[in-house]
C-alpha atoms as a PDB file:
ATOM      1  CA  UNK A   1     -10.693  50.322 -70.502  1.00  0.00           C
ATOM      2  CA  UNK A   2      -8.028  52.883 -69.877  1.00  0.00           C
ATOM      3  CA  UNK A   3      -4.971  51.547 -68.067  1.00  0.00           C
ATOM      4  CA  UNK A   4      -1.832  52.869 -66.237  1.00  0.00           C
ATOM      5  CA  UNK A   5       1.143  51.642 -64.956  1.00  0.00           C
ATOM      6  CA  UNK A   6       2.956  51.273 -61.427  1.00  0.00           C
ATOM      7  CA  UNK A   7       5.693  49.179 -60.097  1.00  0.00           C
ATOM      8  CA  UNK A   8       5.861  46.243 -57.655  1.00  0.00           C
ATOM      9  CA  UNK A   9       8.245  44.695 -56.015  1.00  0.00           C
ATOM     10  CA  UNK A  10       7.870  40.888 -55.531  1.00  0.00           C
ATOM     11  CA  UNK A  11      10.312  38.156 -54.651  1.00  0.00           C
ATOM     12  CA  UNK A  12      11.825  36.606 -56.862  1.00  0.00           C
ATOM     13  CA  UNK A  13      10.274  32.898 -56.410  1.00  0.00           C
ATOM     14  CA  UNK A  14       7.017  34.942 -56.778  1.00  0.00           C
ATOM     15  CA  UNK A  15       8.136  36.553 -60.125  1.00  0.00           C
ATOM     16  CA  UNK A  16       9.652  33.108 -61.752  1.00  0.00           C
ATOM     17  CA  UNK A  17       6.520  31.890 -60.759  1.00  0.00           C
ATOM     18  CA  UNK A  18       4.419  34.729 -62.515  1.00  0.00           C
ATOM     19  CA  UNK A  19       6.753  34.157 -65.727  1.00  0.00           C
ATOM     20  CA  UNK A  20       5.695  30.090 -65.463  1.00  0.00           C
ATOM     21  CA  UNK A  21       1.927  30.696 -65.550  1.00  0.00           C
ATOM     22  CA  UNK A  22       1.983  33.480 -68.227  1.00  0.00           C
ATOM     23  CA  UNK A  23       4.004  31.205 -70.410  1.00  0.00           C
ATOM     24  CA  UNK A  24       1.850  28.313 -70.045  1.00  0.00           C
ATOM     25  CA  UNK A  25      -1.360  30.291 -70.342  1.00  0.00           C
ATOM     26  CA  UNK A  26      -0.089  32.490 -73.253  1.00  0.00           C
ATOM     27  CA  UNK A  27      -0.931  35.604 -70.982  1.00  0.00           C
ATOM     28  CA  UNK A  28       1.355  38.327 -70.445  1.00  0.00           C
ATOM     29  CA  UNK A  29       2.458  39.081 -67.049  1.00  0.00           C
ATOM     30  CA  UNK A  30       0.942  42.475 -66.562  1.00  0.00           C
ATOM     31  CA  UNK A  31      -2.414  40.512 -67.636  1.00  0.00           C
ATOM     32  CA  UNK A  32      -2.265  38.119 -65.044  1.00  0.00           C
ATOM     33  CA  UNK A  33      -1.065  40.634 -62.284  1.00  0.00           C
ATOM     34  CA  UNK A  34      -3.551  42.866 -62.948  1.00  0.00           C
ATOM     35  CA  UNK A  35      -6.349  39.776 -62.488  1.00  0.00           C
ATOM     36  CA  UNK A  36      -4.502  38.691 -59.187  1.00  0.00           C
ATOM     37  CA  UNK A  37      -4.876  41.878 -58.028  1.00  0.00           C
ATOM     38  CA  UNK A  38      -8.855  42.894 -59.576  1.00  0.00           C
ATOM     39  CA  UNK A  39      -9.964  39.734 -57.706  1.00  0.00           C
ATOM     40  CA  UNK A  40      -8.127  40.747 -54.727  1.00  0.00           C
ATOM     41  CA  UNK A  41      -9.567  43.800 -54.263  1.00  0.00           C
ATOM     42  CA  UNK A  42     -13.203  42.426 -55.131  1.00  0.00           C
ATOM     43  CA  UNK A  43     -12.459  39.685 -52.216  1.00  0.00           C
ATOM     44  CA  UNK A  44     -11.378  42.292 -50.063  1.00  0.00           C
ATOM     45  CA  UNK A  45     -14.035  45.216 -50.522  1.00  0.00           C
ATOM     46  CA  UNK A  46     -17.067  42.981 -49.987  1.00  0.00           C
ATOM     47  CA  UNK A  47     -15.315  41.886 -46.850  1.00  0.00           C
ATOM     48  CA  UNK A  48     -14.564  44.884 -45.825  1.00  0.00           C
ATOM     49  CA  UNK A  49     -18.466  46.035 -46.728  1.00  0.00           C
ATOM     50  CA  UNK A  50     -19.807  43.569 -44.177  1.00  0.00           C
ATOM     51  CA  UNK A  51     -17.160  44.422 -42.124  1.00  0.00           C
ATOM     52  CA  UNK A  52     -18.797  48.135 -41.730  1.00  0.00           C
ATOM     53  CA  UNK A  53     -22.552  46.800 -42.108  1.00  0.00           C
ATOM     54  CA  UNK A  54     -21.885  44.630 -39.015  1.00  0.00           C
ATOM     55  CA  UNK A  55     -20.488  47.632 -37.005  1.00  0.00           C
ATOM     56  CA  UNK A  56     -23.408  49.728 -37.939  1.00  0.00           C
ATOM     57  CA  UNK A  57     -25.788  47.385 -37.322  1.00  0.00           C
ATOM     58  CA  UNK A  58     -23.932  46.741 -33.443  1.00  0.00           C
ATOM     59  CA  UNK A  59     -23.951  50.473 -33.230  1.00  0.00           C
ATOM     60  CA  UNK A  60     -27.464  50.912 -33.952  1.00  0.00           C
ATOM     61  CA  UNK A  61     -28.411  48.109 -31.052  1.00  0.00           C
ATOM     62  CA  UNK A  62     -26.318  49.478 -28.610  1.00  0.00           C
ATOM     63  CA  UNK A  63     -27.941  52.949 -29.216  1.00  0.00           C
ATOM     64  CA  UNK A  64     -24.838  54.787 -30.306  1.00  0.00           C
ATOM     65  CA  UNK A  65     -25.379  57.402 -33.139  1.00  0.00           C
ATOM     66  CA  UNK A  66     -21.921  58.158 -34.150  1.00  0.00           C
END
């Protein structure tokens, strides 16, 4: 899998916190960030899927075509 890099800013409770699970997992950081934010984005695209199925769907009954 090809990968790139980007910065974020966090607190810094969240980051000490980061550092405390990837040393008691023996995962890196970046490794767990990058899972936080791959099941994020899962969580959040099927949600916003039904989201737009559900406004189609009232779109359709109401008779609206746009």
């Amino acid at each position: 899998m090809k990968s790139t890099t980007f910065t974020v800013r966090v607190d810094t409770g969240v980051k000490k916190r980061l550092e405390r699970l990837a040393k008691s997992t023996g995962r890196t950081r970046s490794f767990l960030a990058a899972e936080a934010i791959n099941e994020y984005l899962e969580i959040n695209e099927m949600a916003g899927s039904r989201h737009q199925a559900r406004n189609r769907f009232a779109r359709s009954r109401r008779g609206d075509s746009s």
